[in-house]
N, C-alpha and C. Protein backbone atom coordinates (compact mmCIF):
# COMPACT_ATOMS: atom_id res chain seq x y z
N UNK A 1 25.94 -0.28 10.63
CA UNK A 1 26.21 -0.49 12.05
C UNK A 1 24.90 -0.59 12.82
N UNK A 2 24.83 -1.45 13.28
CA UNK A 2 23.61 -1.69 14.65
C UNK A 2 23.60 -0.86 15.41
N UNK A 3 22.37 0.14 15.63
CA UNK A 3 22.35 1.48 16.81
C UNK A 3 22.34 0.88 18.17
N UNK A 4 23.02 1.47 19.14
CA UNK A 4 22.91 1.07 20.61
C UNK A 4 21.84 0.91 21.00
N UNK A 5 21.45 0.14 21.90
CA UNK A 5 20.21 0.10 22.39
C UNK A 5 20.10 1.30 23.10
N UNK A 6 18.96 1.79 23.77
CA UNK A 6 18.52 3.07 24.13
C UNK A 6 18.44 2.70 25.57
N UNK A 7 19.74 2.68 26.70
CA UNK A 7 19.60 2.31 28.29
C UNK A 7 17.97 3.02 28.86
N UNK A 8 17.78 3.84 28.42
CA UNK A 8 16.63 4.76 29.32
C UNK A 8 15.60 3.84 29.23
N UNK A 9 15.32 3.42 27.65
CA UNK A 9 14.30 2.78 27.54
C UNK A 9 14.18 1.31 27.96
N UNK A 10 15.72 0.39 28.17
CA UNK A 10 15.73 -0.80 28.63
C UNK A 10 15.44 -0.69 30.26
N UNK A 11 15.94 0.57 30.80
CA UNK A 11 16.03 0.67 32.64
C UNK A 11 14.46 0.86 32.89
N UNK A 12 13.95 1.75 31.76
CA UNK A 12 12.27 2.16 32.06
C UNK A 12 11.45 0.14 31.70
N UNK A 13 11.70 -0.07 31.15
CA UNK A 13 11.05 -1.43 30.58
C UNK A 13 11.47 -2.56 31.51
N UNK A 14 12.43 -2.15 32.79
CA UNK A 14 13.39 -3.27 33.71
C UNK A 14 12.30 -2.94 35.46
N UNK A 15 11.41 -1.40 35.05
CA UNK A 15 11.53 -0.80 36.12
C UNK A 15 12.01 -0.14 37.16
N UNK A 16 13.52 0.35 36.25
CA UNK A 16 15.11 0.42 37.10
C UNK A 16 14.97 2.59 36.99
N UNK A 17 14.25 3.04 36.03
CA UNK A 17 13.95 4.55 36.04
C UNK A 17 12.85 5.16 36.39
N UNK A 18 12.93 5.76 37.34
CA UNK A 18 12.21 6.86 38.59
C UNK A 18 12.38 7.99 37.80
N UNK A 19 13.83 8.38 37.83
CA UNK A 19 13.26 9.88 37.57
C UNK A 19 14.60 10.04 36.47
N UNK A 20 14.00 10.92 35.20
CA UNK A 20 14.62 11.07 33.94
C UNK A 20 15.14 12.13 33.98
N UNK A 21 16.23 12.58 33.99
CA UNK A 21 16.72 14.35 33.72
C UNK A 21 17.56 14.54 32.30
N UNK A 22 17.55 15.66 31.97
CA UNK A 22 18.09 16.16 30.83
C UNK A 22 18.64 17.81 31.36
N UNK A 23 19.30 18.34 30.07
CA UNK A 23 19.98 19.54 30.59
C UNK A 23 19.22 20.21 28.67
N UNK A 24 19.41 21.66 29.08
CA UNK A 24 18.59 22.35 27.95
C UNK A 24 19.66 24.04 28.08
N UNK A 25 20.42 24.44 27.22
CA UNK A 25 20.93 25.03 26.96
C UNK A 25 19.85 26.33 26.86
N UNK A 26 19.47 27.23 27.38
CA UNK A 26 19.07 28.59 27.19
C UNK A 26 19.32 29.89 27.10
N UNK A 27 18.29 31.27 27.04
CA UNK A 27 19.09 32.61 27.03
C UNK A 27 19.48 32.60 28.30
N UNK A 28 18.89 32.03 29.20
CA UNK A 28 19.12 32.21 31.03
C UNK A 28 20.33 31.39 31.45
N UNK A 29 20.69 30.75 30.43
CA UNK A 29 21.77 29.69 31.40
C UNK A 29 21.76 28.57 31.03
N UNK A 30 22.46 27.73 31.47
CA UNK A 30 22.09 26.17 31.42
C UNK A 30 20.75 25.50 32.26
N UNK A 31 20.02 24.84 31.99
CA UNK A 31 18.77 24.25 33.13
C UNK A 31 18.90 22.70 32.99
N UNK A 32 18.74 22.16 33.69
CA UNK A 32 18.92 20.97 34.13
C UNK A 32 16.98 20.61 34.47
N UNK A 33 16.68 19.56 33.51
CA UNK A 33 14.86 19.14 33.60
C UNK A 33 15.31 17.69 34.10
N UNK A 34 14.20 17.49 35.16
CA UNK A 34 13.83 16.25 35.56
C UNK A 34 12.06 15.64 35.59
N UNK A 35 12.17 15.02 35.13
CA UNK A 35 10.68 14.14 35.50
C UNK A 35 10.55 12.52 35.52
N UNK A 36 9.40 12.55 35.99
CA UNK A 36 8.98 11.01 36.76
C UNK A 36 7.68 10.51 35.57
N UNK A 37 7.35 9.53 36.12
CA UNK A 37 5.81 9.08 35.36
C UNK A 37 4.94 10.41 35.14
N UNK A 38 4.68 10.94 36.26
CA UNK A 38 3.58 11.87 36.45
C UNK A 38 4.10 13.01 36.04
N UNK A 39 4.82 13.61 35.63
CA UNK A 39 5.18 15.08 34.87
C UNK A 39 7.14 15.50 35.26
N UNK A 40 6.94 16.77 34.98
CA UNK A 40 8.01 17.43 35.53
C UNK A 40 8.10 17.67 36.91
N UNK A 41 9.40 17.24 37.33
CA UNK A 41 9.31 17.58 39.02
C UNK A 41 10.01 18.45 39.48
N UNK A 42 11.27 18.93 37.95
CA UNK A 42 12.50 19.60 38.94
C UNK A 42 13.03 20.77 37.77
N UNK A 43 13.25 21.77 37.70
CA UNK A 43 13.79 22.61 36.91
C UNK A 43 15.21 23.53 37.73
N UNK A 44 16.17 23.59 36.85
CA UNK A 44 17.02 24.18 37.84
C UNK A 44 17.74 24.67 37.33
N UNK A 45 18.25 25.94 37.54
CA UNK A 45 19.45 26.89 36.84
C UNK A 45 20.75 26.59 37.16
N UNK A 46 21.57 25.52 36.77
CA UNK A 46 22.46 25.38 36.82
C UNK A 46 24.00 26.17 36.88
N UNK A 47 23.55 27.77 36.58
CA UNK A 47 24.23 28.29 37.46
C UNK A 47 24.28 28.79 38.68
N UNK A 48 23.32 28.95 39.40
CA UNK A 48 22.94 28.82 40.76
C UNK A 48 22.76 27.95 41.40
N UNK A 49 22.89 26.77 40.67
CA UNK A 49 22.70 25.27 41.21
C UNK A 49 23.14 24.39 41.26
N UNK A 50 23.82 23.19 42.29
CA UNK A 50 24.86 22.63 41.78
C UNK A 50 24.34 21.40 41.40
N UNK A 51 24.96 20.56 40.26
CA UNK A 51 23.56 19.51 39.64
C UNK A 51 23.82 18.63 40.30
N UNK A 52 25.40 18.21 40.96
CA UNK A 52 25.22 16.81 41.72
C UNK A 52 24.23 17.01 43.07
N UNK A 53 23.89 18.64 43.48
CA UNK A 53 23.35 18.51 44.75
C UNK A 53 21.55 18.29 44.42
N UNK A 54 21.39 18.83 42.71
CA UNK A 54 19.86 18.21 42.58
C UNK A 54 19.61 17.27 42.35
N UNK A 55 20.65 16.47 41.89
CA UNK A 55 20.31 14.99 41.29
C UNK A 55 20.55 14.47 42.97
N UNK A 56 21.03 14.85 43.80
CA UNK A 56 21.35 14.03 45.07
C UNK A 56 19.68 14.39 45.95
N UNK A 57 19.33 15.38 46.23
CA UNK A 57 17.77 15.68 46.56
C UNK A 57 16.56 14.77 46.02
N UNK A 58 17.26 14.86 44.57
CA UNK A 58 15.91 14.13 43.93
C UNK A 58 15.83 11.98 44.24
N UNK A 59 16.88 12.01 44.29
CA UNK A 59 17.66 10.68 45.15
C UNK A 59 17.03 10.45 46.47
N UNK A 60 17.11 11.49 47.07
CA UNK A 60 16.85 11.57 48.53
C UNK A 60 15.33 11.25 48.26
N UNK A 61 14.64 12.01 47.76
CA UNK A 61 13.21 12.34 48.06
C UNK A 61 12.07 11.67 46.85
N UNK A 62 12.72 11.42 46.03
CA UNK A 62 12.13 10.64 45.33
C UNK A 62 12.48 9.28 44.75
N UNK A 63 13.71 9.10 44.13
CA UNK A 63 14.02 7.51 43.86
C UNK A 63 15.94 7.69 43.45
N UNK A 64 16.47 6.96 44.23
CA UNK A 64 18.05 6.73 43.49
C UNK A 64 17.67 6.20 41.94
N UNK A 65 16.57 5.82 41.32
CA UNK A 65 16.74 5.28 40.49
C UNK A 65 16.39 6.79 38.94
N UNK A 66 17.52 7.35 39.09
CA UNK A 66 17.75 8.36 37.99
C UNK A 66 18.79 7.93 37.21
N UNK A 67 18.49 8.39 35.98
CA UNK A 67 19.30 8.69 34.76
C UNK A 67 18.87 9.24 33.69
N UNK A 68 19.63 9.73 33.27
CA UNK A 68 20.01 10.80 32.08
C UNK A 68 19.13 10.49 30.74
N UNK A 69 18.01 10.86 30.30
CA UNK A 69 17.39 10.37 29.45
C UNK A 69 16.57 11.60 28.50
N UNK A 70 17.20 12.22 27.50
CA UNK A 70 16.69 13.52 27.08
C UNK A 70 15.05 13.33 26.28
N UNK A 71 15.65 12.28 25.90
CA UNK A 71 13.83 12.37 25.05
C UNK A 71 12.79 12.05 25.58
N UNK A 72 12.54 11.65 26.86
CA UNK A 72 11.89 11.70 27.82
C UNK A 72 11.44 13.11 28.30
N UNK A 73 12.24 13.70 27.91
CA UNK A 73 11.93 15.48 28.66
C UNK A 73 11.91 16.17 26.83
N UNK A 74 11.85 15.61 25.98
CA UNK A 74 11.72 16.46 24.73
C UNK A 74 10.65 17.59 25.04
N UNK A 75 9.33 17.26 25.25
CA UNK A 75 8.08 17.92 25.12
C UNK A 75 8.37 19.08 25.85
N UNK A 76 9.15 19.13 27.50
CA UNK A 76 9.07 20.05 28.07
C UNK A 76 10.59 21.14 27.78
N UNK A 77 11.34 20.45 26.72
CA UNK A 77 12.36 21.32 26.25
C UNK A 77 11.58 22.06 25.23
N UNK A 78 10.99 21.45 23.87
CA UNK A 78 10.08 21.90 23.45
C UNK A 78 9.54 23.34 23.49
N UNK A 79 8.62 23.20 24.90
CA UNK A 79 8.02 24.22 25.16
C UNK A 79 8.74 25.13 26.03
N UNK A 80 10.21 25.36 26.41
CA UNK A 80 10.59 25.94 27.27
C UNK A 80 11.11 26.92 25.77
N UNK A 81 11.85 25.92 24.48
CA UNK A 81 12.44 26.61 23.56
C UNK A 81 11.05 27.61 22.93
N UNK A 82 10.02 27.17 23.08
CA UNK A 82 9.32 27.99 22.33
C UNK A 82 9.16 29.31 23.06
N UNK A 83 8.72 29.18 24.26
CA UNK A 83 8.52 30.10 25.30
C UNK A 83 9.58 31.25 24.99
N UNK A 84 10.71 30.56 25.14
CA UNK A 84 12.03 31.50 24.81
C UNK A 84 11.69 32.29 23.65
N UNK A 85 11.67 31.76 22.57
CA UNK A 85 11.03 32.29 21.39
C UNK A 85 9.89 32.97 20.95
N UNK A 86 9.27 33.28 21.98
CA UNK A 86 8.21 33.93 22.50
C UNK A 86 6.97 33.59 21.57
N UNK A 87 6.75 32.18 21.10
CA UNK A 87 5.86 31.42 20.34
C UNK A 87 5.10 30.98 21.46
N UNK A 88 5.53 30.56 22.74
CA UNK A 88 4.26 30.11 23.74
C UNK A 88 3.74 30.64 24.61
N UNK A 89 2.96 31.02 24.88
CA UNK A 89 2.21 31.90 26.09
C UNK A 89 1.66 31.16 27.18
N UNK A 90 1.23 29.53 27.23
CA UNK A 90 1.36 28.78 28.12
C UNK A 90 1.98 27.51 28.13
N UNK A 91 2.53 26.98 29.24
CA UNK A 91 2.92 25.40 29.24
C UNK A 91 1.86 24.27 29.92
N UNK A 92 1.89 23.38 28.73
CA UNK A 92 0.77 22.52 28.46
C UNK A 92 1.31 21.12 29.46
N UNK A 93 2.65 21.03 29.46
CA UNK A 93 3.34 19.98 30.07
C UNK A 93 3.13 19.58 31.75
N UNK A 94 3.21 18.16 31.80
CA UNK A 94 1.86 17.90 33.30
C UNK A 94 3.17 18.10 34.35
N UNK A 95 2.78 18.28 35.54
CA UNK A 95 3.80 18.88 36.28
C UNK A 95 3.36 18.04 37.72
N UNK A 96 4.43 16.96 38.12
CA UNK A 96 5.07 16.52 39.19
C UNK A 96 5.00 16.96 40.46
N UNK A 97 3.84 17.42 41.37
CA UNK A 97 4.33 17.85 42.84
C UNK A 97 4.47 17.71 43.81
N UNK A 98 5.05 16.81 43.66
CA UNK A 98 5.45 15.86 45.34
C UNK A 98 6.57 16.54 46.08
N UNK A 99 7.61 17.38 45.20
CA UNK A 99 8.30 18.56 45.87
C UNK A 99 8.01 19.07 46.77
N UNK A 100 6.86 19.51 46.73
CA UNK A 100 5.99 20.58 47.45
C UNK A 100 4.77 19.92 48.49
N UNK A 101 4.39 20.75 49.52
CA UNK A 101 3.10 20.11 50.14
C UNK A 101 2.85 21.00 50.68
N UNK A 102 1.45 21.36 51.43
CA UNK A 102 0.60 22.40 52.37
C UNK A 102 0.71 23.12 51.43
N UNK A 103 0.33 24.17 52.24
CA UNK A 103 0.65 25.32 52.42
C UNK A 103 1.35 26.20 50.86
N UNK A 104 2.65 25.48 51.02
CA UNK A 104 3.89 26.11 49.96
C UNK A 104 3.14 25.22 48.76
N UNK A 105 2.83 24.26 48.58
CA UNK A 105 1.97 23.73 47.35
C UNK A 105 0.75 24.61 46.91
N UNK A 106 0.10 24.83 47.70
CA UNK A 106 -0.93 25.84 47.37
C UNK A 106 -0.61 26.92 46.72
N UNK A 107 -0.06 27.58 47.04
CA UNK A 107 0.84 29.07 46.90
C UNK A 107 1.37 28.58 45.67
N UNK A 108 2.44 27.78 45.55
CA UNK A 108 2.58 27.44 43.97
C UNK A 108 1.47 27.54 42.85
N UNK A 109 0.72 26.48 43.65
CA UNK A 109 -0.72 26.07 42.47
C UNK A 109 -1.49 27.14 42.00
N UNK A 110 -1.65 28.51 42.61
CA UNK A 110 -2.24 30.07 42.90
C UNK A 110 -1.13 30.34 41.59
N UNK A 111 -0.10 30.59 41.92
CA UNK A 111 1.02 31.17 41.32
C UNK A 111 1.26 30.72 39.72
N UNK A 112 0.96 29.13 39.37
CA UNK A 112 0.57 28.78 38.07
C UNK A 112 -0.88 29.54 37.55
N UNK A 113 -1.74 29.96 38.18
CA UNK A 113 -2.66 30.24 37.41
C UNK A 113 -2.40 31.98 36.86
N UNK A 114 -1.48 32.23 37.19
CA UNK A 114 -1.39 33.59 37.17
C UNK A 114 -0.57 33.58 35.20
N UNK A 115 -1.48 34.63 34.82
CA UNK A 115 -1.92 34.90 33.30
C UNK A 115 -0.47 35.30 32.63
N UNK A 116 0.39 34.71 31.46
CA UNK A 116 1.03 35.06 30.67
C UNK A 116 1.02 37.02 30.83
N UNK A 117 2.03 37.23 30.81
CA UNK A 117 2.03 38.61 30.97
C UNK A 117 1.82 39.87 32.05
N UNK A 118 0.93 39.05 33.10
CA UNK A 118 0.37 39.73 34.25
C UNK A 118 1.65 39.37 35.30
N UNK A 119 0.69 40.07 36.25
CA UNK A 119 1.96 39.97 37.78
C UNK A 119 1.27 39.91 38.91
N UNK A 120 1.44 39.35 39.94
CA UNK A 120 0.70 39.30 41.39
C UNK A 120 1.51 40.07 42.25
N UNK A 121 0.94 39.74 43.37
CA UNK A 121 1.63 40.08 44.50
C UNK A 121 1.45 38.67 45.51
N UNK A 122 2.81 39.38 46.27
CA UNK A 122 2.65 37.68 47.54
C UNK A 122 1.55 38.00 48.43
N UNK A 123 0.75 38.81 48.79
CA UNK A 123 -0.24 38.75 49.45
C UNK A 123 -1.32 38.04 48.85
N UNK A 124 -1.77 38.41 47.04
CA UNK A 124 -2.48 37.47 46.54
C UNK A 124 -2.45 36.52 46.30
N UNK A 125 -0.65 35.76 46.33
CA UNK A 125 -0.78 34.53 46.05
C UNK A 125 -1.32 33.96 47.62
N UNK A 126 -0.73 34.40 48.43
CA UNK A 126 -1.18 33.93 49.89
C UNK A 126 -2.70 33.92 49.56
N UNK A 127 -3.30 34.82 49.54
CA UNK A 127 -4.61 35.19 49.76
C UNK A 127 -5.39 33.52 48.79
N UNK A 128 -4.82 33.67 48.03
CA UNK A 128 -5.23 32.06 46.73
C UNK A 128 -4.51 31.01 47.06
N UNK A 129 -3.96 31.26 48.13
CA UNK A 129 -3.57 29.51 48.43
C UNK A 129 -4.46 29.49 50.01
N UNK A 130 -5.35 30.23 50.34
CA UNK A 130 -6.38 30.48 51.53
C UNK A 130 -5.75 31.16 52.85
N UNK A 131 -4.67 31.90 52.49
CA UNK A 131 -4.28 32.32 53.75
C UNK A 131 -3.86 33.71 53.63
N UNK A 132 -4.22 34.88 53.04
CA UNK A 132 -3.82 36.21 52.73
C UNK A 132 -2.81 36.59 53.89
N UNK A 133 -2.70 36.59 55.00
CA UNK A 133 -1.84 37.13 56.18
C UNK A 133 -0.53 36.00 56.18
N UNK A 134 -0.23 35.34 55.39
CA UNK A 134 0.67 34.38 55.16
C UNK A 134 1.48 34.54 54.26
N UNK A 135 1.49 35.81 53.89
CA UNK A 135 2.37 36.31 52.82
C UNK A 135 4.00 36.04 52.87
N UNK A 136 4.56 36.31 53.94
CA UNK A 136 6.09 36.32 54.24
C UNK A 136 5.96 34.59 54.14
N UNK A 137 5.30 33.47 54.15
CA UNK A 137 5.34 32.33 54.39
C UNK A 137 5.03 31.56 52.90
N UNK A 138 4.33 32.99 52.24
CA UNK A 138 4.34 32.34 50.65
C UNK A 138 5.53 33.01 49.77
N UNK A 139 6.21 34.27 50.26
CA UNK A 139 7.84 34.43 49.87
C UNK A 139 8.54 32.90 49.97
N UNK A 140 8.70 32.28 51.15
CA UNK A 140 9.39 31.15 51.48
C UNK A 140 9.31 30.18 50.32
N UNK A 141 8.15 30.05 50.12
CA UNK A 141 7.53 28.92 49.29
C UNK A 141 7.53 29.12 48.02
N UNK A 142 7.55 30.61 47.34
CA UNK A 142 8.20 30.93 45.87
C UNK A 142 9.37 30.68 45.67
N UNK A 143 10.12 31.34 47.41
CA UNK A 143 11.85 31.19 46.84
C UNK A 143 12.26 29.70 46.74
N UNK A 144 11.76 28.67 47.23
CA UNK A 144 11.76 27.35 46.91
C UNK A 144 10.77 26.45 45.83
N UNK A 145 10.50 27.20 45.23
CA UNK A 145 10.11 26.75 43.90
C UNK A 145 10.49 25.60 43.00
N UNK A 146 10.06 24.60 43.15
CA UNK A 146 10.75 23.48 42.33
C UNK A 146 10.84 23.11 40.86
N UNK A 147 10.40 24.27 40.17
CA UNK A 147 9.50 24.43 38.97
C UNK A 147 9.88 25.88 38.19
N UNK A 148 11.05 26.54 38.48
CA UNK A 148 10.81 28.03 37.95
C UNK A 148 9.84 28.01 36.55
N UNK A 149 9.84 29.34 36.18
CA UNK A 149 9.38 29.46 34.75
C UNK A 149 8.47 28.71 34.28
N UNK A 150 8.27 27.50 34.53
CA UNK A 150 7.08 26.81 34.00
C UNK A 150 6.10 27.35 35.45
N UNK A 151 6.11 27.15 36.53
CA UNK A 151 5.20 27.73 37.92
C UNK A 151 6.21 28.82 37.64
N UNK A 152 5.50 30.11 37.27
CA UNK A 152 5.90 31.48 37.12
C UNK A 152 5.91 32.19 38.26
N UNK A 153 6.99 31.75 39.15
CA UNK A 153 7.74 32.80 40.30
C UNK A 153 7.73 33.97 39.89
N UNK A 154 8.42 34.31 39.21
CA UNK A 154 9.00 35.41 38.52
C UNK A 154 7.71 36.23 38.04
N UNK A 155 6.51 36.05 38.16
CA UNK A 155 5.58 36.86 38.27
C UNK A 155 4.94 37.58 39.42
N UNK A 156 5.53 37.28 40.25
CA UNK A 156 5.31 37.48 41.61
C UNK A 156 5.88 38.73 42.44
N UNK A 157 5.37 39.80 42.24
CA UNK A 157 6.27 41.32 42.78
C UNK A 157 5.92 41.66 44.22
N UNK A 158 6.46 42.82 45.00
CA UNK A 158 6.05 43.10 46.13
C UNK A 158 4.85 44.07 45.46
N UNK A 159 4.01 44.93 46.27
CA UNK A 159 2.76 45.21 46.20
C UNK A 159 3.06 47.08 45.20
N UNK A 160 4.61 47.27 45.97
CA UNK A 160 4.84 48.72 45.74
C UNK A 160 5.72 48.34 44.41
N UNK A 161 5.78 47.30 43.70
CA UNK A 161 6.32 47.39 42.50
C UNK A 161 7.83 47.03 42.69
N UNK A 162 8.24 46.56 43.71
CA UNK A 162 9.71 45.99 43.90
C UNK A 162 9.69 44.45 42.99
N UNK A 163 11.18 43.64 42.97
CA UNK A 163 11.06 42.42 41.92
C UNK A 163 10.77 41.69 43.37
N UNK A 164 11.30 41.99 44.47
CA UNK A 164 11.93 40.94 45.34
C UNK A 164 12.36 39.96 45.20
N UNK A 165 12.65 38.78 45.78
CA UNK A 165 13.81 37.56 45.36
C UNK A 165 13.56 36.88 44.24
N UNK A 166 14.24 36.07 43.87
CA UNK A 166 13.99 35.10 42.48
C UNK A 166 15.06 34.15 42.75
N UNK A 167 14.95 32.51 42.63
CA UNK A 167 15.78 31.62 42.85
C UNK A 167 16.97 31.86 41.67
N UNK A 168 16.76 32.30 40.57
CA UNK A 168 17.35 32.75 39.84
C UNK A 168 18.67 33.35 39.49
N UNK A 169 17.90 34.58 40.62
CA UNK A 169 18.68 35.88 40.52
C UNK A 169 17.62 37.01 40.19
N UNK A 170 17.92 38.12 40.67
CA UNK A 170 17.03 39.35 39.53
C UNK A 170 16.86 39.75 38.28
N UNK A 171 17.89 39.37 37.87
CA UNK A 171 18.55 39.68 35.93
C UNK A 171 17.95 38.43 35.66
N UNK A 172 17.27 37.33 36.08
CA UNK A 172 16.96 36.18 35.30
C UNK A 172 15.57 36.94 35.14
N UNK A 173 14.91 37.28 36.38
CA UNK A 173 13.97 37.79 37.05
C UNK A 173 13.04 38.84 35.79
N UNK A 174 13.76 39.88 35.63
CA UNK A 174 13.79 40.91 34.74
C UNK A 174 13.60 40.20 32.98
N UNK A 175 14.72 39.14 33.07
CA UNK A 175 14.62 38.76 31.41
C UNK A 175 13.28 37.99 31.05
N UNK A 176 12.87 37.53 32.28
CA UNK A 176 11.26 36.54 32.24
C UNK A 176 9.74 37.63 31.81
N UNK A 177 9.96 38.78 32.94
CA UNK A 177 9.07 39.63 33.11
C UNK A 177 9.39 40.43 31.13
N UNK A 178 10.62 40.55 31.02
CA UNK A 178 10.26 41.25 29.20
C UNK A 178 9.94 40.35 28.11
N UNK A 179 10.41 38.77 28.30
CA UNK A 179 10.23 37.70 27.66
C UNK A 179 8.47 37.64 27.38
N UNK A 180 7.93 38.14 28.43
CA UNK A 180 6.61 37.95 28.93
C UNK A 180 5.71 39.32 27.71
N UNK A 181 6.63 40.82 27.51
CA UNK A 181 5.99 41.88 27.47
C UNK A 181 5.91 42.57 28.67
N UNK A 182 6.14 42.23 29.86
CA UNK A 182 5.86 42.66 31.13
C UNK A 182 7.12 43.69 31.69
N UNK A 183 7.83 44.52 31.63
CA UNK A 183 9.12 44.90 31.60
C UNK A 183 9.27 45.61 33.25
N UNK A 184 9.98 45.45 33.85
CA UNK A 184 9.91 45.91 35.43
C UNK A 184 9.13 47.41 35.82
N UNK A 185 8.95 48.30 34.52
CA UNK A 185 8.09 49.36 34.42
C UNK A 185 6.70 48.89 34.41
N UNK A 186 6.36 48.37 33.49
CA UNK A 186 5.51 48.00 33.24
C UNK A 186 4.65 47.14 34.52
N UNK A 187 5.48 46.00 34.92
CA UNK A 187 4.80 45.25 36.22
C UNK A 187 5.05 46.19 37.37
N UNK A 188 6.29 47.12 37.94
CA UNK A 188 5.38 47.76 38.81
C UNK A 188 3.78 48.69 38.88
N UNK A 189 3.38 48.99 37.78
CA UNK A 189 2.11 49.57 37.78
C UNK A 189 0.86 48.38 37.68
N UNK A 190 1.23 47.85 37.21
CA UNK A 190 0.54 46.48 37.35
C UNK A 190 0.46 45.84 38.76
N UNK A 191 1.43 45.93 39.44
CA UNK A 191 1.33 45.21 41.25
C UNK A 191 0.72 45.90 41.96
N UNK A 192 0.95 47.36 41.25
CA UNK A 192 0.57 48.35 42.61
C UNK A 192 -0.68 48.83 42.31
N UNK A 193 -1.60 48.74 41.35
CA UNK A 193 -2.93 48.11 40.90
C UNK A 193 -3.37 47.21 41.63
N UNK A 194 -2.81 46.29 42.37
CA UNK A 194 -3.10 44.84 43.10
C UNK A 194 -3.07 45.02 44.55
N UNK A 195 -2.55 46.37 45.02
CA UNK A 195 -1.71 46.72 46.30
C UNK A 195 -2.72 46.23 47.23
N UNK A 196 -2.54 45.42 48.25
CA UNK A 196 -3.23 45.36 49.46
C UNK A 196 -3.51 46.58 50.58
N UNK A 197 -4.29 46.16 51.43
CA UNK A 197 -4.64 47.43 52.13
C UNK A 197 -2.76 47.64 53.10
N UNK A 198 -1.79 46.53 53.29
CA UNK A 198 -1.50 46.71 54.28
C UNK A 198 0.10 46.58 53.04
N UNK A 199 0.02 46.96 51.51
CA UNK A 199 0.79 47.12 51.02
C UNK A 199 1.81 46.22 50.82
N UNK A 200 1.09 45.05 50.83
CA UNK A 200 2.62 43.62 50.56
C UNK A 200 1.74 43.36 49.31
């Protein structure tokens, strides 16, 4: 039998595909991956998320021209399965950020550099995206994260060792931080090591 032709690859070769998504079965849930030419743009927990409303955003803001194309996103399933498997300690995969801008881009970009295993605080990520007193404004900009887990939100504690929010949930929150070695014991002594003078 003659194999189907491969639509992703005829729509990509037509110029007709913008943005590629796939879905990836995990310990956290279902996730739903999207990317463009330039990397990953969209990660999303599909139980907190509803997929026609990300595939409709990513429509909005980047191109109607999506479809469903998994091997396009192999590399970054790949490394999400390994991660899971606690074989990867970083993701190598190029990452998309047109999601994001100012301010809340910065704060992201701070927030990727932050070390396998370790934990910040939102004052430091503020403080590394150039604005330390901008803390409640870099909460905003974690909880809209376009990127979980690969841009490690979930490393991100209050100063006194609280989880505070996670797009997630907290229990996703918690399974990242032990996935890591980092266990909510463990990262509060670690944040509060980090504590600012004014304790965020």
């Amino acid at each position: 039998m003659t194999p189907l032709p491969d639509i992703a690859d005829r729509a990509a070769a037509a110029g007709l595909l913008d943005v590629a998504y796939s879905h990836l079965d995990s310990p956290l849930g279902p996730l739903l991956l999207a990317a463009t030419e330039a990397g990953l743009v969209r990660l999303a927990y599909l139980e907190t998320a509803d997929e026609a409303a990300v595939l409709e955003q990513l429509a909005r803001r980047i191109s109607p021209r999506i479809l469903a194309a998994p091997r396009r996103l192999d590399a970054a399933a790949r490394e999400l399965e390994e991660y899971f498997g606690g074989r990867r300690r970083r993701f190598e995969v190029a990452i998309d950020w047109r999601l994001t801008h100012g301010f809340g881009r910065r704060v992201l970009e701070a927030t990727a550099r932050i070390p396998f295993g370790s934990v910040s605080t939102y004052k430091a990520v503020a403080a590394g995206a150039g604005n330390p007193r901008a803390f409640r404004a870099a909460g905003g900009a974690l909880g809209a994260n376009p990127i979980p887990i690969i841009v490690p939100c979930h490393r991100v504690l209050h100063a006194t060792g609280g989880l505070g929010g996670y797009t997630g949930g907290l229990e996703r929150k918690r399974a990242l931080l032990r996935i890591e070695g980092a266990p909510p014991s463990r990262a509060r002594r670690k944040a509060a090591g980090a504590r600012q003078p004014d304790g965020t």
